[in-house]
N, C-alpha and C. Protein backbone atom coordinates (compact mmCIF):
# COMPACT_ATOMS: atom_id res chain seq x y z
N UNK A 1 92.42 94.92 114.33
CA UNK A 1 93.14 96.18 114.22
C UNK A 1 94.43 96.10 115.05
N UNK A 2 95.62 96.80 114.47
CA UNK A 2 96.84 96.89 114.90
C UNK A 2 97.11 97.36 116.26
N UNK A 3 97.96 96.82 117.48
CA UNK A 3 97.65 98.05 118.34
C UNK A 3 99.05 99.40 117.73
N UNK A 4 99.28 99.70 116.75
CA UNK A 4 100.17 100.58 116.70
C UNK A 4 99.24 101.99 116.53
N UNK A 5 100.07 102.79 116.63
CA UNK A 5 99.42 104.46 116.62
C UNK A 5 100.20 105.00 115.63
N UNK A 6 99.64 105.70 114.82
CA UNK A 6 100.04 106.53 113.41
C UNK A 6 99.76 107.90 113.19
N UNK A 7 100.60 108.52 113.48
CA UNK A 7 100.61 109.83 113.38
C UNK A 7 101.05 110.36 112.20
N UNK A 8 99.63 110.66 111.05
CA UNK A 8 99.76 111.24 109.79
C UNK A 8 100.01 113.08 110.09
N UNK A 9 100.37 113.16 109.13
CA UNK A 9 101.06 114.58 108.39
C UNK A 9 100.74 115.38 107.71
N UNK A 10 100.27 116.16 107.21
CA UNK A 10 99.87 116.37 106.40
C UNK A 10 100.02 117.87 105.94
N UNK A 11 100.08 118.65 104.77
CA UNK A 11 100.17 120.23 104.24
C UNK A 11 100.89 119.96 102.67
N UNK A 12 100.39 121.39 102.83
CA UNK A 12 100.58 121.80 101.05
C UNK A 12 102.94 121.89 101.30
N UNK A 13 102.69 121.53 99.89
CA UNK A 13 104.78 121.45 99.83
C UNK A 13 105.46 122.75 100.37
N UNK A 14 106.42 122.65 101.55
CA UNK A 14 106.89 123.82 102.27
C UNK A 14 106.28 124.25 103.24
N UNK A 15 104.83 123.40 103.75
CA UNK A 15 104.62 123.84 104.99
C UNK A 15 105.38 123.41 106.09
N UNK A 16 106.26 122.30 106.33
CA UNK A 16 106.95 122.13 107.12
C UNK A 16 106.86 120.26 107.60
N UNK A 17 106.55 119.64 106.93
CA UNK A 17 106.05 118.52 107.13
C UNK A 17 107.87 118.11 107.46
N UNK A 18 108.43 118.12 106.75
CA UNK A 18 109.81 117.41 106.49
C UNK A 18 110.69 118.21 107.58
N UNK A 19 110.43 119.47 107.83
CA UNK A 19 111.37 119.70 108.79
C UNK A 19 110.58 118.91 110.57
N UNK A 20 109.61 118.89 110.64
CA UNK A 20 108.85 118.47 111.94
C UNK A 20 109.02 116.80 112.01
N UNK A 21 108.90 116.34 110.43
CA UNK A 21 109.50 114.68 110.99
C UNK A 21 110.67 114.77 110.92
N UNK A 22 111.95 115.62 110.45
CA UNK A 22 113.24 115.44 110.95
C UNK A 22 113.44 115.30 112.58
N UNK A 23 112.94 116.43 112.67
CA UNK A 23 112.95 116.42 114.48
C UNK A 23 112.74 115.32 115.36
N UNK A 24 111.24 114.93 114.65
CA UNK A 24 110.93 113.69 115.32
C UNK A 24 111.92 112.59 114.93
N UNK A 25 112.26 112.35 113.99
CA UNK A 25 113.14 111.02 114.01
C UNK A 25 114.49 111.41 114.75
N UNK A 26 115.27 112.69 114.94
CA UNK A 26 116.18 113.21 115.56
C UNK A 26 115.86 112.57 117.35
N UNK A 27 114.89 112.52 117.78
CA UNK A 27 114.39 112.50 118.95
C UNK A 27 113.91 110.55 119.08
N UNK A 28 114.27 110.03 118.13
CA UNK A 28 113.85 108.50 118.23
C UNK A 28 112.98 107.83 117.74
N UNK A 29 112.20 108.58 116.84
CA UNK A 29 110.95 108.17 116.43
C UNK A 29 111.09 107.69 115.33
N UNK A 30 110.11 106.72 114.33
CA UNK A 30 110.00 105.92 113.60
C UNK A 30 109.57 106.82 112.64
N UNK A 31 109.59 107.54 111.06
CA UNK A 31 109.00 108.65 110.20
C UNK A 31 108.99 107.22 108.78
N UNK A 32 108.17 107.83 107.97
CA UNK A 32 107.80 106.87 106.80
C UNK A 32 107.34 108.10 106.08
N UNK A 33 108.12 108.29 105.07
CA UNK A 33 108.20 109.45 103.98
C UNK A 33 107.09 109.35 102.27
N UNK A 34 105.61 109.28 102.65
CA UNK A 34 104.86 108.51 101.66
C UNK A 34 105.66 108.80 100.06
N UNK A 35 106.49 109.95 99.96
CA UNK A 35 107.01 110.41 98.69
C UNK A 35 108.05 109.83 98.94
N UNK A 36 108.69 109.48 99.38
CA UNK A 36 109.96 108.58 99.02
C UNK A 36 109.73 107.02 98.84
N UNK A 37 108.48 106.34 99.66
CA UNK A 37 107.75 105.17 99.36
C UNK A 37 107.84 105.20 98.18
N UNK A 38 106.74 106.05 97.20
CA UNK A 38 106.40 106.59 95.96
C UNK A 38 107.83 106.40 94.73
N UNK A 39 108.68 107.54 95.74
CA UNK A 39 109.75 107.26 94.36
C UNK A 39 110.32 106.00 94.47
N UNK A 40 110.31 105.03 95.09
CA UNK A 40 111.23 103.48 95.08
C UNK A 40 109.78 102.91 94.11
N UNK A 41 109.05 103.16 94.02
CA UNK A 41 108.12 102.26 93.29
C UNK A 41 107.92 103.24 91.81
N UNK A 42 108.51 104.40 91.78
CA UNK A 42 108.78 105.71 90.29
C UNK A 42 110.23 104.80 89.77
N UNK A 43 111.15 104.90 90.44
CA UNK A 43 112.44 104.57 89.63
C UNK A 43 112.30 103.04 88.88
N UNK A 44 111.21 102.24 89.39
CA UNK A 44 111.07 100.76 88.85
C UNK A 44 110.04 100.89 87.96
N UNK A 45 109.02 101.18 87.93
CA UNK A 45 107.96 101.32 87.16
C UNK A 45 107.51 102.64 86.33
N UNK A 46 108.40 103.63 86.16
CA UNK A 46 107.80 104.92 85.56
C UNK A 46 107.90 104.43 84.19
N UNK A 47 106.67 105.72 83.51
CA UNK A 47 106.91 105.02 81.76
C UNK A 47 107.86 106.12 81.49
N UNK A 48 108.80 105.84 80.35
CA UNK A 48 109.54 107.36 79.99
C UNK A 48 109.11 108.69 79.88
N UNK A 49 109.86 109.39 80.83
CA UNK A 49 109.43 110.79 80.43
C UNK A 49 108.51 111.25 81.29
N UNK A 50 108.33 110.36 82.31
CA UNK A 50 106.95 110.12 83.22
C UNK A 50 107.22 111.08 84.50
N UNK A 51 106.33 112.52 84.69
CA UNK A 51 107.12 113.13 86.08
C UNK A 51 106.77 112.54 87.06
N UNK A 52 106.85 112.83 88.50
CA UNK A 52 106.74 112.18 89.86
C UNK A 52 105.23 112.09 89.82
N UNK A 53 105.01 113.67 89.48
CA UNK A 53 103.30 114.08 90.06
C UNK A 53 102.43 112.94 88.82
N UNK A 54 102.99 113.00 87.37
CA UNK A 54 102.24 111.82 86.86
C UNK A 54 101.98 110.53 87.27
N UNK A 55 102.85 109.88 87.52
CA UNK A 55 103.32 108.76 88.03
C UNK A 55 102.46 108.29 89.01
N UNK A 56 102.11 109.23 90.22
CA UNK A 56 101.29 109.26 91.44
C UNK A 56 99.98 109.08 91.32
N UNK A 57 99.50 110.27 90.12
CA UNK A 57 97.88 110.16 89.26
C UNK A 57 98.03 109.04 88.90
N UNK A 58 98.63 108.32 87.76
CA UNK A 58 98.58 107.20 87.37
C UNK A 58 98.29 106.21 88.37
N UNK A 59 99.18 105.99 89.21
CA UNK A 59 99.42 104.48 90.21
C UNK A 59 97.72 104.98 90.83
N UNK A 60 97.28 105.73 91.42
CA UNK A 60 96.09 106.55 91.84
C UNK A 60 95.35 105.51 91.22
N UNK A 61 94.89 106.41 90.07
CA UNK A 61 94.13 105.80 88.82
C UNK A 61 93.93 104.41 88.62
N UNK A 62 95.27 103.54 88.55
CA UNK A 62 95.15 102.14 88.24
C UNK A 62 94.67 101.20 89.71
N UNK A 63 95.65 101.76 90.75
CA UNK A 63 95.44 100.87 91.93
C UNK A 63 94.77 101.69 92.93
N UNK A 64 93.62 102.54 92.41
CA UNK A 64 93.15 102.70 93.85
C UNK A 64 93.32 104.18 94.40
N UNK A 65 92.92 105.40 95.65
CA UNK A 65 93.49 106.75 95.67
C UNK A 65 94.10 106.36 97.01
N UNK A 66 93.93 104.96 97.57
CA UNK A 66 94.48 104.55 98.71
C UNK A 66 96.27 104.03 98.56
N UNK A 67 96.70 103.63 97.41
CA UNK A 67 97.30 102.83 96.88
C UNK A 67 99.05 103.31 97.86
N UNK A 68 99.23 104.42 97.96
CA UNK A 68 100.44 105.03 98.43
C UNK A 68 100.40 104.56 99.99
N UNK A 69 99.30 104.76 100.50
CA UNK A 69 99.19 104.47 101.60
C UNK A 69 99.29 102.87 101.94
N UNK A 70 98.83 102.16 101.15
CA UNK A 70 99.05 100.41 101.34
C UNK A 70 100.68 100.65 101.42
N UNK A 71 101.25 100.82 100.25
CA UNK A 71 102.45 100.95 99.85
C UNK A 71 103.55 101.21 101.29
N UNK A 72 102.89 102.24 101.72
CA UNK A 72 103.42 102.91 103.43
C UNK A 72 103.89 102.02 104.01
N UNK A 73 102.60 101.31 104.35
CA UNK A 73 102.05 100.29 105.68
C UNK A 73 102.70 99.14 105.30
N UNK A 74 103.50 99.01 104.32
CA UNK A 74 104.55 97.65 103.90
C UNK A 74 105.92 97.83 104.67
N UNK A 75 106.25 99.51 104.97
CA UNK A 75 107.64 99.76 105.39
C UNK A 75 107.30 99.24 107.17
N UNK A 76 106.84 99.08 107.27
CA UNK A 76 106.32 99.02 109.10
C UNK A 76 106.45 97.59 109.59
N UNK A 77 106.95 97.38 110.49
CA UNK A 77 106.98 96.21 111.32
C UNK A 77 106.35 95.83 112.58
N UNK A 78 105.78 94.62 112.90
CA UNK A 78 105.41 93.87 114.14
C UNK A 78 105.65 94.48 115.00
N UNK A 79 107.30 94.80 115.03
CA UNK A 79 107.64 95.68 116.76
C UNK A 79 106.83 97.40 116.56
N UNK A 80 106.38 98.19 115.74
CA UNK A 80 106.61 99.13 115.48
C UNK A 80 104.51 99.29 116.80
N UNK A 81 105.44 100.64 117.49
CA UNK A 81 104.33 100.91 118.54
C UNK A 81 103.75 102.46 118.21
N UNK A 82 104.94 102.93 117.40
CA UNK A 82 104.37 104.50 116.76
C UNK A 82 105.06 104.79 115.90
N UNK A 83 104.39 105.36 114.62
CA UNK A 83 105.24 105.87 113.49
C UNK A 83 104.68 107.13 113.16
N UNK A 84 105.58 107.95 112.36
CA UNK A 84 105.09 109.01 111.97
C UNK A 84 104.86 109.04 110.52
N UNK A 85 103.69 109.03 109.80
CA UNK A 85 103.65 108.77 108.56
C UNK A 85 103.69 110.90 107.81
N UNK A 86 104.39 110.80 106.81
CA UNK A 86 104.62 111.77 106.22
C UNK A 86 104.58 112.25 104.98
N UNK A 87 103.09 113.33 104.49
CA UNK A 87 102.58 113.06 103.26
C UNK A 87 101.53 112.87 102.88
N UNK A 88 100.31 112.89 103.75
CA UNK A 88 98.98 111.83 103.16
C UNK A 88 98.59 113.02 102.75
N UNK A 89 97.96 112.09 101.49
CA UNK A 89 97.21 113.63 100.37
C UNK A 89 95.84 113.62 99.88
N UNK A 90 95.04 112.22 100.41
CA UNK A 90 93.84 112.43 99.97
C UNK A 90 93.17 111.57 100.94
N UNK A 91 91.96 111.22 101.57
CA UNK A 91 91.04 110.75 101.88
C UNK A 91 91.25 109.29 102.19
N UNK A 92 91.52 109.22 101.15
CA UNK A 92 90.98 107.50 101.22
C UNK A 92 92.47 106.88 101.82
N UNK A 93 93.45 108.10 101.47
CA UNK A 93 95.00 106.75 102.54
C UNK A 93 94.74 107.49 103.66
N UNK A 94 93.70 108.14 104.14
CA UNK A 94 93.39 108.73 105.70
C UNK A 94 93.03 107.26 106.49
N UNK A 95 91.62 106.88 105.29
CA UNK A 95 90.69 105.80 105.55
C UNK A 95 91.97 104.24 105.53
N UNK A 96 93.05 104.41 104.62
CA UNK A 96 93.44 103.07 104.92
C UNK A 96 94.34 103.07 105.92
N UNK A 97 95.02 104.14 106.38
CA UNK A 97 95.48 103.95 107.75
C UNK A 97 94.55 103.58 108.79
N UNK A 98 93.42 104.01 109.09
CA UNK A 98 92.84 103.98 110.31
C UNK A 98 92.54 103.10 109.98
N UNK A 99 92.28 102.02 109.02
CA UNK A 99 91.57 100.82 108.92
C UNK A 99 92.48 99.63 109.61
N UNK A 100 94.16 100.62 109.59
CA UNK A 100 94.99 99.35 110.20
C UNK A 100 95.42 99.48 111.27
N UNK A 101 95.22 100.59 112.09
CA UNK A 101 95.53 101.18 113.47
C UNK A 101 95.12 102.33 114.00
N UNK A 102 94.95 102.77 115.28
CA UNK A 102 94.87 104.48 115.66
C UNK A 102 95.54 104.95 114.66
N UNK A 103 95.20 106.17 114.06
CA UNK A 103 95.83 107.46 113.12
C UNK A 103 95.24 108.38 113.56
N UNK A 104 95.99 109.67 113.88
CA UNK A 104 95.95 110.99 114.11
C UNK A 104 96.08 111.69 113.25
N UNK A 105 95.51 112.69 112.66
CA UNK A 105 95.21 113.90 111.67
C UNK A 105 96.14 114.67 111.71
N UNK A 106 97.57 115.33 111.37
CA UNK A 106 97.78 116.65 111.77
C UNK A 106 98.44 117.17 110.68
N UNK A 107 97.50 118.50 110.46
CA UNK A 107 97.98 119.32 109.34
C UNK A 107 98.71 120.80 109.85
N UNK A 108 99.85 120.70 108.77
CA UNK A 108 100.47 121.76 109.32
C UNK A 108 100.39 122.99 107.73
N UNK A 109 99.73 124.01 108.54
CA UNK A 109 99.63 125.29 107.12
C UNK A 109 100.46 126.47 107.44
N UNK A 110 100.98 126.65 106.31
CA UNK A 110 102.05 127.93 106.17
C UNK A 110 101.22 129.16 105.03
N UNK A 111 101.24 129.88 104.86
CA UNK A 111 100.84 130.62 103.89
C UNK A 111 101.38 130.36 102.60
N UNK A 112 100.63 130.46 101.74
CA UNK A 112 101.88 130.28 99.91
C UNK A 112 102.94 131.56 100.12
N UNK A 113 103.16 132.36 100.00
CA UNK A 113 104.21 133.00 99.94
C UNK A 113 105.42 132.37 101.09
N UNK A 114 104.95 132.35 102.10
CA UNK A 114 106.12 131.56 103.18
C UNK A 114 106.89 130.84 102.44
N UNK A 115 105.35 129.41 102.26
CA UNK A 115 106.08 128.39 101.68
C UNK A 115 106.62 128.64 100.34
N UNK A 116 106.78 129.30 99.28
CA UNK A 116 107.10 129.34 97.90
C UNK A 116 108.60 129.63 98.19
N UNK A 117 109.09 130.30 99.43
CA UNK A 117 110.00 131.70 99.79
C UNK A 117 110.70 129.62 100.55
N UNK A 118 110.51 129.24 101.21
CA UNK A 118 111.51 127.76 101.85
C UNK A 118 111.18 127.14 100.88
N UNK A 119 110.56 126.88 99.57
CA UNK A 119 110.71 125.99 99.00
C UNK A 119 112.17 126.41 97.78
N UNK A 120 111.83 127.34 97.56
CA UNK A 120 113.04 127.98 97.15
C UNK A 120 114.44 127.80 97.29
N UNK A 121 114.52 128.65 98.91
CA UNK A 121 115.49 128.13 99.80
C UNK A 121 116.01 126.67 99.34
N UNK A 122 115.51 125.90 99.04
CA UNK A 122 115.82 124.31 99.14
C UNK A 122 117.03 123.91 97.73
N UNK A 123 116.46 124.88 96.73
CA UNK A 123 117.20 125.02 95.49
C UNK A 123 117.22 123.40 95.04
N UNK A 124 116.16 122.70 94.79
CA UNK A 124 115.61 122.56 94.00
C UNK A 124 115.11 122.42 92.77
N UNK A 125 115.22 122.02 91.67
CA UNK A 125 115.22 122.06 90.25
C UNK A 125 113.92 122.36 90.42
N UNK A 126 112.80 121.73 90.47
CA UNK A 126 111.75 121.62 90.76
C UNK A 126 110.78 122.66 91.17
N UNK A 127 111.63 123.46 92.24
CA UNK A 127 110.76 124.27 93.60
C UNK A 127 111.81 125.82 93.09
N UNK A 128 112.06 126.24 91.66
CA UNK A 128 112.58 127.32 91.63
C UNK A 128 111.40 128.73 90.96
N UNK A 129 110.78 127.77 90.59
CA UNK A 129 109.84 129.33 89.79
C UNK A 129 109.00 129.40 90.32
N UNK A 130 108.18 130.32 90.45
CA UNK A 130 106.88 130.86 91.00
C UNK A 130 105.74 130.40 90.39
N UNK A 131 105.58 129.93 89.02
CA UNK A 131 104.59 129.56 88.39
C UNK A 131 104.64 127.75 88.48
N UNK A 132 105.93 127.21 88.79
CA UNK A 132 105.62 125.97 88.97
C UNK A 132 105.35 125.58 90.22
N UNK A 133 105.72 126.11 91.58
CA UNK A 133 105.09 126.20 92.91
C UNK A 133 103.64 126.09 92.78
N UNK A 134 103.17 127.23 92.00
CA UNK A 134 101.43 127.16 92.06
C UNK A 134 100.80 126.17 91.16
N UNK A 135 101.54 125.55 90.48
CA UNK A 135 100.81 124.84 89.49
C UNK A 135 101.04 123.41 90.42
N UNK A 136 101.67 123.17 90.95
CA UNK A 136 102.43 122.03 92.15
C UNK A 136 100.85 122.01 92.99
N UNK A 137 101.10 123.02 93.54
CA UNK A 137 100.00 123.16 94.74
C UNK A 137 98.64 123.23 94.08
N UNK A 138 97.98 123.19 92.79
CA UNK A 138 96.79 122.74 92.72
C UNK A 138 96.91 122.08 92.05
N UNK A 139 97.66 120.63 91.49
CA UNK A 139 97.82 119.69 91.48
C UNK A 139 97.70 118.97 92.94
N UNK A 140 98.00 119.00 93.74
CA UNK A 140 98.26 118.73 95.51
C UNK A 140 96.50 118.52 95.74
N UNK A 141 96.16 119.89 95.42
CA UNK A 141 95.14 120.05 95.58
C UNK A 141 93.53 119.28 94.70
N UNK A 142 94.25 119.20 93.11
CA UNK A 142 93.40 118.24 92.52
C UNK A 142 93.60 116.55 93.17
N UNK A 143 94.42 116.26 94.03
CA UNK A 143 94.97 115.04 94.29
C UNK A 143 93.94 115.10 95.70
N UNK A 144 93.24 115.68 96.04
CA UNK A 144 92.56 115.55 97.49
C UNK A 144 93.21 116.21 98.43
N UNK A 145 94.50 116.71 98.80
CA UNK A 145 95.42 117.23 99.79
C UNK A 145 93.98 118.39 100.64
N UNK A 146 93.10 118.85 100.15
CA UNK A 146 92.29 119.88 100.92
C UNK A 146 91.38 119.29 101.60
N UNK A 147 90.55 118.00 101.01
CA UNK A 147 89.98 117.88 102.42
C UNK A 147 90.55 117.13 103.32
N UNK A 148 91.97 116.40 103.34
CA UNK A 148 92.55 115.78 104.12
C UNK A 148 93.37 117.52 105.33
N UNK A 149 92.96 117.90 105.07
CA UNK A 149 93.71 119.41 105.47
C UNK A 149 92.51 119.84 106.49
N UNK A 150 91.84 119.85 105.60
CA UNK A 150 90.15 120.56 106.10
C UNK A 150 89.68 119.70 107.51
N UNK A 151 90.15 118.43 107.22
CA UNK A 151 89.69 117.66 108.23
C UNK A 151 90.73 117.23 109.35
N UNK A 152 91.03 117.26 108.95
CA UNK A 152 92.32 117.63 110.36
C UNK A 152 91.96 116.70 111.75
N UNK A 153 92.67 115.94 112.57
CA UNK A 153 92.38 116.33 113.91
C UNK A 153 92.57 117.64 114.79
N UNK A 154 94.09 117.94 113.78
CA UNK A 154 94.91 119.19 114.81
C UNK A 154 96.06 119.69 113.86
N UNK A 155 95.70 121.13 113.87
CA UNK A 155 96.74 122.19 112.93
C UNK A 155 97.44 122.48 113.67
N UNK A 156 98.59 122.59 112.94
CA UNK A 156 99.42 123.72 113.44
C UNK A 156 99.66 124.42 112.53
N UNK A 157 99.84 125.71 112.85
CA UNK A 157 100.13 126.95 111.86
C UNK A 157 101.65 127.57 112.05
N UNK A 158 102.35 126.96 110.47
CA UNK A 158 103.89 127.20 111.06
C UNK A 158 103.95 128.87 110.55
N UNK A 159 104.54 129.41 111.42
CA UNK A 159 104.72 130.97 111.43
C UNK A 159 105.35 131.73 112.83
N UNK A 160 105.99 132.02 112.46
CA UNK A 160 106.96 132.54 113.94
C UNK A 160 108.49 132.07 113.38
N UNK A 161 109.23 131.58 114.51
CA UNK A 161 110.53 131.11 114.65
C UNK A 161 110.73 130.25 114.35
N UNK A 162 111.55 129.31 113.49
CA UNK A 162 111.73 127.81 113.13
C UNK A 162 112.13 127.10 114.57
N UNK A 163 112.19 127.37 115.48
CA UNK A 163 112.69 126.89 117.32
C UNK A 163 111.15 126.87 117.39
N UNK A 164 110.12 127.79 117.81
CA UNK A 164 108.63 127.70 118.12
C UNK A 164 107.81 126.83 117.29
N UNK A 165 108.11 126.71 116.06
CA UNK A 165 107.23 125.65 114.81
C UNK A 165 107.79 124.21 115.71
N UNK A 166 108.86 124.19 115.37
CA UNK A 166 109.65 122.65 116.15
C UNK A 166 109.07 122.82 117.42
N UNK A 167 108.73 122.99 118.48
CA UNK A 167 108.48 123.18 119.92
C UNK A 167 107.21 123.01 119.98
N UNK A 168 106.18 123.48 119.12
CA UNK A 168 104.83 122.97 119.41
C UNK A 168 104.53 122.08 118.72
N UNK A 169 105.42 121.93 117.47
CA UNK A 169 104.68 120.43 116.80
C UNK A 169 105.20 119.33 117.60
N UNK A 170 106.51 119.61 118.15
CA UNK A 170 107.01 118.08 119.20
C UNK A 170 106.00 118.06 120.19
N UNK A 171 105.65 118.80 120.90
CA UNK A 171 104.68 118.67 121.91
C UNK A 171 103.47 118.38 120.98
N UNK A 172 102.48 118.91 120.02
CA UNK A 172 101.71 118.00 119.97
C UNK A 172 101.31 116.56 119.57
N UNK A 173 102.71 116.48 119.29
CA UNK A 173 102.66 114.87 118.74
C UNK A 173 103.24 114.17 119.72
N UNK A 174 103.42 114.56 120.72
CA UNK A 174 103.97 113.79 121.91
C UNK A 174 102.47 113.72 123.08
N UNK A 175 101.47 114.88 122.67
CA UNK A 175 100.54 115.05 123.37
C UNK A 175 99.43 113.73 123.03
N UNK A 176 99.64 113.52 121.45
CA UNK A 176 99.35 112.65 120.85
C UNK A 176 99.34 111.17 121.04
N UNK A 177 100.55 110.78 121.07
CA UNK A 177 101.18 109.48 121.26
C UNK A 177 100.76 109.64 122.85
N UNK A 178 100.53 110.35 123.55
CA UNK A 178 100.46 109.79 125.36
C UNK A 178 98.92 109.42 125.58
N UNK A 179 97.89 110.60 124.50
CA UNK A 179 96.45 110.28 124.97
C UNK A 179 95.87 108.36 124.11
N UNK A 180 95.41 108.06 124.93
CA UNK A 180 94.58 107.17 124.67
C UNK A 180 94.48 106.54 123.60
């Protein structure tokens, strides 16, 4: 086993995953974006016409529900002593991280209306209607995203001030990286 430490991510789209690893990489840290992994291996291999969320089931399906997560653990290097992985959506890339180093659990939940209301904000092709938000999120959800949620090491619940969401998730992932 690796001695590196991996601090997974995890929530439904718009809970805040992307603004909390901005921060962290703002602050020095190493972030690995499992959906942007994903799309460098979508723009080479999609079949026509093929959306993201298909694409994901598919690769799923053929190679495995771990398969994104191998994929991850390719962007990482020898020197690398902590990364922040960003994205894990089901079980089994829980199981293939820890199989290659410490990994930490942390899910961050927003309410659906919050999040529907910043996903919006983002403007988005994608993240503009209300009926494709929910159809997004139990897709997320047929993909495993709930019990990787459910099981958690450590939530945070973004709600309050976008300064207080940033302020306790840096501290607990700094609380993180110091214990043991």
């Amino acid at each position: 086993m690796s001695s590196i430490k991996l601090i997974l991510l995890t929530g439904m789209p718009g809970s805040g995953k992307d603004t909390l690893s901005e921060e962290l990489r703002k602050r020095g840290y190493k972030v690995v974006v499992m959906s942007e992994v994903l799309k460098e291996k979508y723009a080479k291999e999609a079949l026509p016409g093929e959306r993201l969320m298909d694409f994901a089931f598919r690769m799923r399906r053929e190679h495995g529900r771990g398969v994104v997560a191998k994929m991850t653990l390719e962007k990482l290097s020898p020197q690398d002593r902590v990364v922040i992985i960003n994205g894990v959506r089901n079980w089994e890339e829980v199981e293939t991280f820890r199989s290659f180093g410490k990994a930490v659990l942390i899910a961050i939940h927003s309410p659906p209306e919050e999040r529907y209301r910043r996903l919006a904000e983002r403007k988005r092709a994608e993240d503009m209607k209300y009926d494709d938000l929910r159809k997004r999120d139990f897709e997320e959800l047929e993909m495993g995203i709930g019990t990787v949620i459910a099981l958690a090491d450590y939530v945070i619940v973004n709600e309050g001030t976008l300064d207080e969401f940033i302020r306790r998730g840096v501290e607990l992932v700094e609380k993180v990286i110091r214990d043991p």
